[in-house]
C-alpha atoms as a PDB file:
ATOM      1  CA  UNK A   1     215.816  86.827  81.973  1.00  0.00           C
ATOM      2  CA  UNK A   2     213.987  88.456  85.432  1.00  0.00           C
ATOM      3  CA  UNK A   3     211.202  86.250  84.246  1.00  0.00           C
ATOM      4  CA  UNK A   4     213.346  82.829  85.188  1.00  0.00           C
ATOM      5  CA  UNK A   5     214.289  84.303  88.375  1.00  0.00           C
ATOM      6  CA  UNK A   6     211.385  82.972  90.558  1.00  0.00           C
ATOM      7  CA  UNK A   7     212.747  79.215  89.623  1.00  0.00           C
ATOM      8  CA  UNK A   8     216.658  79.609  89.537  1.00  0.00           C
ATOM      9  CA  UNK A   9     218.063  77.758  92.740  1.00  0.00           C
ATOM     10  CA  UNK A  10     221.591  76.998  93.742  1.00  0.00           C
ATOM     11  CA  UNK A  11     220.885  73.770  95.340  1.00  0.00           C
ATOM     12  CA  UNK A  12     221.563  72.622  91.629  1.00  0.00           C
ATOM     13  CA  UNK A  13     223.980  69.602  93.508  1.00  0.00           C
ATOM     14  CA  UNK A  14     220.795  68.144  95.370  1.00  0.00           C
ATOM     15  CA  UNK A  15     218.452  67.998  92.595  1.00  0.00           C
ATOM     16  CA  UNK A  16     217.764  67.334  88.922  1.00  0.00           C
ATOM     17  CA  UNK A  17     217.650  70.206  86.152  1.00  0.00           C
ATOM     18  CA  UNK A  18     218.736  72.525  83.759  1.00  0.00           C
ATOM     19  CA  UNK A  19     221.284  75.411  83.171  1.00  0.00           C
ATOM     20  CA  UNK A  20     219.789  77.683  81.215  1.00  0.00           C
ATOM     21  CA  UNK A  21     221.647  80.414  78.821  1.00  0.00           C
ATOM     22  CA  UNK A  22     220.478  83.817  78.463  1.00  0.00           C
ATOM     23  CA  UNK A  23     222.398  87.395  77.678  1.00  0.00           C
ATOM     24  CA  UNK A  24     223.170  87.977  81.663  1.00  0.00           C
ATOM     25  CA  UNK A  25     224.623  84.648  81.463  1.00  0.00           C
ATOM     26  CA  UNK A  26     223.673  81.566  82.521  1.00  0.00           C
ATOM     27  CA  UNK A  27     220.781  79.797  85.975  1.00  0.00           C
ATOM     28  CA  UNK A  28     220.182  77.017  86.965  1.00  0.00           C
ATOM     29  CA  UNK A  29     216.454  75.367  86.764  1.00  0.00           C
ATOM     30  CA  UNK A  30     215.037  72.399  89.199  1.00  0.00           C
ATOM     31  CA  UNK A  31     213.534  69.992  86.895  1.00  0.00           C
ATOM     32  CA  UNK A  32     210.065  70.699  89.721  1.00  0.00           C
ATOM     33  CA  UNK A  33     209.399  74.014  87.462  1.00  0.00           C
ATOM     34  CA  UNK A  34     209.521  72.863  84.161  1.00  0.00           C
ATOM     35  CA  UNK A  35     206.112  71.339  82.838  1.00  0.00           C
ATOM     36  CA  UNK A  36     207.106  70.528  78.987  1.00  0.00           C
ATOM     37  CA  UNK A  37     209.912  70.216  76.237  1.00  0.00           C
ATOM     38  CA  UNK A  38     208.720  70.906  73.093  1.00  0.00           C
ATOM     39  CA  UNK A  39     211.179  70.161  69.971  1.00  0.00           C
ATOM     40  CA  UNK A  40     211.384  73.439  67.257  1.00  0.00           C
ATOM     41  CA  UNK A  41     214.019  72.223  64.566  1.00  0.00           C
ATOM     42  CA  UNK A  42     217.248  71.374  66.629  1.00  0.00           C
ATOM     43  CA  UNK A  43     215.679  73.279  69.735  1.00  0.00           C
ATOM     44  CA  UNK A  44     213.782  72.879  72.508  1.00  0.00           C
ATOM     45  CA  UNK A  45     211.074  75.603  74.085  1.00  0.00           C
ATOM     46  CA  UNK A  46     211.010  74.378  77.999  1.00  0.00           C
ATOM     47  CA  UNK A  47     207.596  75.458  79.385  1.00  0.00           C
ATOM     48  CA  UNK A  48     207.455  76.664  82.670  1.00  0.00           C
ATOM     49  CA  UNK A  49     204.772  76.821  85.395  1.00  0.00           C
ATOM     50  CA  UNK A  50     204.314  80.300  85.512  1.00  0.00           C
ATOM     51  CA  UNK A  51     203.757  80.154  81.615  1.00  0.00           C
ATOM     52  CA  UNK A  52     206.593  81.757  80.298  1.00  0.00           C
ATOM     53  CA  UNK A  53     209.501  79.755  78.055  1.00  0.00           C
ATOM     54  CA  UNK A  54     212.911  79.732  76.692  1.00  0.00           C
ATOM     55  CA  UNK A  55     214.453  78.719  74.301  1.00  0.00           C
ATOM     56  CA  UNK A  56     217.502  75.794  74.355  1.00  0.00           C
ATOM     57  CA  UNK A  57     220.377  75.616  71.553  1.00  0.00           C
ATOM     58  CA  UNK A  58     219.835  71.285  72.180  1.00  0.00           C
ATOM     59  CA  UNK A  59     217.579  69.235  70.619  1.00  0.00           C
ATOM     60  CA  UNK A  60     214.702  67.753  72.705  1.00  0.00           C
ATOM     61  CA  UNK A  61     216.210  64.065  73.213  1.00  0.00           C
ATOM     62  CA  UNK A  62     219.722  65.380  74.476  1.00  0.00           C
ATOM     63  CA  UNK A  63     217.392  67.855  76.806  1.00  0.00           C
ATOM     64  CA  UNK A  64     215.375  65.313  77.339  1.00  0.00           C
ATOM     65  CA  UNK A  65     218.290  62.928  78.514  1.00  0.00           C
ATOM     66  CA  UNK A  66     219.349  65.406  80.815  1.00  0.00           C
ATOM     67  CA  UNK A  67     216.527  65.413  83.198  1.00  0.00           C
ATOM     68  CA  UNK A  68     215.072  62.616  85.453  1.00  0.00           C
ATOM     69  CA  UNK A  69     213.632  59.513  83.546  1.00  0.00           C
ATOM     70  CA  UNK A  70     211.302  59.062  86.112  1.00  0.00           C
ATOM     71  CA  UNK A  71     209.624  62.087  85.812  1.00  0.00           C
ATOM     72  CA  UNK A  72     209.519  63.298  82.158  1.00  0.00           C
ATOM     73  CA  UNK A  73     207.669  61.083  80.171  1.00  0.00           C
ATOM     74  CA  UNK A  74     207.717  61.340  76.070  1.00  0.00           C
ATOM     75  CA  UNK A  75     204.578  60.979  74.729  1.00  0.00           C
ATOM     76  CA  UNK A  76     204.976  62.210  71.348  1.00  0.00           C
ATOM     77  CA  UNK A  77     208.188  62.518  69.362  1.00  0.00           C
ATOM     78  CA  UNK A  78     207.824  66.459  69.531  1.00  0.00           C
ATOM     79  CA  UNK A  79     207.843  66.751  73.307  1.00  0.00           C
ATOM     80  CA  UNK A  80     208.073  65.032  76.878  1.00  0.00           C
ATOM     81  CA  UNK A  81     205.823  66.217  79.986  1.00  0.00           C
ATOM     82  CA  UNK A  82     206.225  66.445  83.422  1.00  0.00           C
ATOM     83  CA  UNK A  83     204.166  63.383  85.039  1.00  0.00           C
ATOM     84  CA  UNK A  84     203.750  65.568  87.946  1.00  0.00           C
ATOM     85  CA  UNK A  85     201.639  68.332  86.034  1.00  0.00           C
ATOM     86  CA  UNK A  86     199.759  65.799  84.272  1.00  0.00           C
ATOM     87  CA  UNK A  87     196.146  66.322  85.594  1.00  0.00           C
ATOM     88  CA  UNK A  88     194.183  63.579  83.404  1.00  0.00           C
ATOM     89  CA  UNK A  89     194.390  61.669  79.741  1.00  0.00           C
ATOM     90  CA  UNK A  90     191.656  61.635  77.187  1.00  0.00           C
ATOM     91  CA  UNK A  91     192.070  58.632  74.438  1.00  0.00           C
ATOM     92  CA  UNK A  92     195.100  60.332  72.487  1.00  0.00           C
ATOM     93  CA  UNK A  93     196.058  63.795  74.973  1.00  0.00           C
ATOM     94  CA  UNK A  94     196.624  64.362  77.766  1.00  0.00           C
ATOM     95  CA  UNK A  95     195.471  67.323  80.128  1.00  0.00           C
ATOM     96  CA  UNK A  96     198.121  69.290  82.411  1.00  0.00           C
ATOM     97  CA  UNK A  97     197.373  71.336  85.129  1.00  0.00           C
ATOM     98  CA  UNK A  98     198.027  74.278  83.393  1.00  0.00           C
ATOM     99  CA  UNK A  99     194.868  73.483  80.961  1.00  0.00           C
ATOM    100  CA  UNK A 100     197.072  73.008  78.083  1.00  0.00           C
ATOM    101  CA  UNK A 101     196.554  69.723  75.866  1.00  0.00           C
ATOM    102  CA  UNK A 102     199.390  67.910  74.677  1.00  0.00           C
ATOM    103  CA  UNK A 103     198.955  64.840  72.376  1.00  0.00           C
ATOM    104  CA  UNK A 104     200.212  61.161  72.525  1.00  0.00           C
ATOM    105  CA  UNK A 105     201.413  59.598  69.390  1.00  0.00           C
ATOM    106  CA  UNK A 106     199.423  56.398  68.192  1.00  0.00           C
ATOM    107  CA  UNK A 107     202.738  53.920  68.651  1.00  0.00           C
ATOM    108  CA  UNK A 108     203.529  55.641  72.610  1.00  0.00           C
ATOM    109  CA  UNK A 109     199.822  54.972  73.436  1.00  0.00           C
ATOM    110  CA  UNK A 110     200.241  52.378  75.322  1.00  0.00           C
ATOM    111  CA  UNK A 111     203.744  53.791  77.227  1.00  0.00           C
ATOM    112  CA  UNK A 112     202.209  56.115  79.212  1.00  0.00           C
ATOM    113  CA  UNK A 113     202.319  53.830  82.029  1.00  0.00           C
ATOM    114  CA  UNK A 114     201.197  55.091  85.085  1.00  0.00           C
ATOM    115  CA  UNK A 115     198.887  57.352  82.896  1.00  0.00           C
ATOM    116  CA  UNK A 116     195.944  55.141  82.777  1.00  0.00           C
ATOM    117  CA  UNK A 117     194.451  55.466  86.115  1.00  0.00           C
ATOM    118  CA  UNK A 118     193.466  59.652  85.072  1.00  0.00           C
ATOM    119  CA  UNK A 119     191.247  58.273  82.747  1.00  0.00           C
ATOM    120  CA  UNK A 120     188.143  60.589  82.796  1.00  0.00           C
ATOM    121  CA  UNK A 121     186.672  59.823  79.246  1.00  0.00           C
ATOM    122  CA  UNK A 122     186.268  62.829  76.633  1.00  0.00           C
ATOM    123  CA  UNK A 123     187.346  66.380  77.912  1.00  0.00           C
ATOM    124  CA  UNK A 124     185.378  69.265  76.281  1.00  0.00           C
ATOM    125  CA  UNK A 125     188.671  71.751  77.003  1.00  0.00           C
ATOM    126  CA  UNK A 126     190.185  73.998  74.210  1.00  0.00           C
ATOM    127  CA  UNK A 127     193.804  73.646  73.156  1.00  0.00           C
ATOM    128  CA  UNK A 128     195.921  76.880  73.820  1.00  0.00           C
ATOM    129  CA  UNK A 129     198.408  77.818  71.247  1.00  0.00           C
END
C-alpha cells in the first residue's frame, strides 16, 4: 500500500479520519485526503486526491459515520463527498476538483446546503469512470 503512504499521518489524535487495512497492516488517513465514499455491495471505495482508492470491509453509512459531519456531505445514497473538493453544482451533479462528476439524488436536492452558491448553470465536462 506505498501508494497510501503520501497521506498516512500519526497525528491521527488531532484530527478526523480513517484507519485503513491493507496486507502490511494497517495507516491511518486524515479525513483532508479523502475526496469520496462510494458504496460497492457492503463496501466502500474511498477516493483519494491523488486518484488512487481502496477498498473498506464497512458499508458506506458506518464509513460515512465515522468521519466529520461537517465536511462529508451525502448527496446520493451511493456515496458522500468532501465539501471541500466540491468545485461547482450543475442542476442534479456536482463537479469536484478532480473533474469527476458525482450525482445528487432527486429527494437530497435540496440538502446540499451550502451547495447553492457554486451554481454555474450547465457544465459541458465528461464523466470519468
Amino acid at each position: 500500500s506505498t501508494l497510501l503512504r503520501p497521506y498516512c499521518t500519526y497525528s491521527h489524535a488531532k484530527e478526523p479520519g480513517l484507519w485503513l487495512h491493507h496486507e502490511f497492516g494497517r495507516d491511518f488517513v486524515a479525513a483532508r485526503f479523502i475526496i469520496a465514499l462510494r458504496a460497492k455491495s457492503n463496501y466502500t471505495l474511498v477516493y483519494f486526491e491523488n486518484g488512487t482508492r481502496h477498498l473498506m470491509g464497512l458499508s458506506l453509512g458506518r464509513v460515512h459515520e465515522r468521519l466529520p459531519a461537517e465536511q462529508f456531505i451525502r448527496l446520493h445514497h451511493g456515496h458522500a463527498l468532501n465539501r471541500h473538493y466540491i468545485r461547482c453544482r450543475s442542476g442534479l451533479s456536482v463537479l469536484l476538483t478532480d473533474g469527476s462528476r458525482w450525482a445528487i439524488s432527486r429527494r437530497k436536492k435540496h440538502e446540499g446546503v451550502g451547495l447553492e452558491y457554486t451554481f454555474v448553470g450547465d457544465l459541458d465536462v465528461p464523466t470519468p469512470d
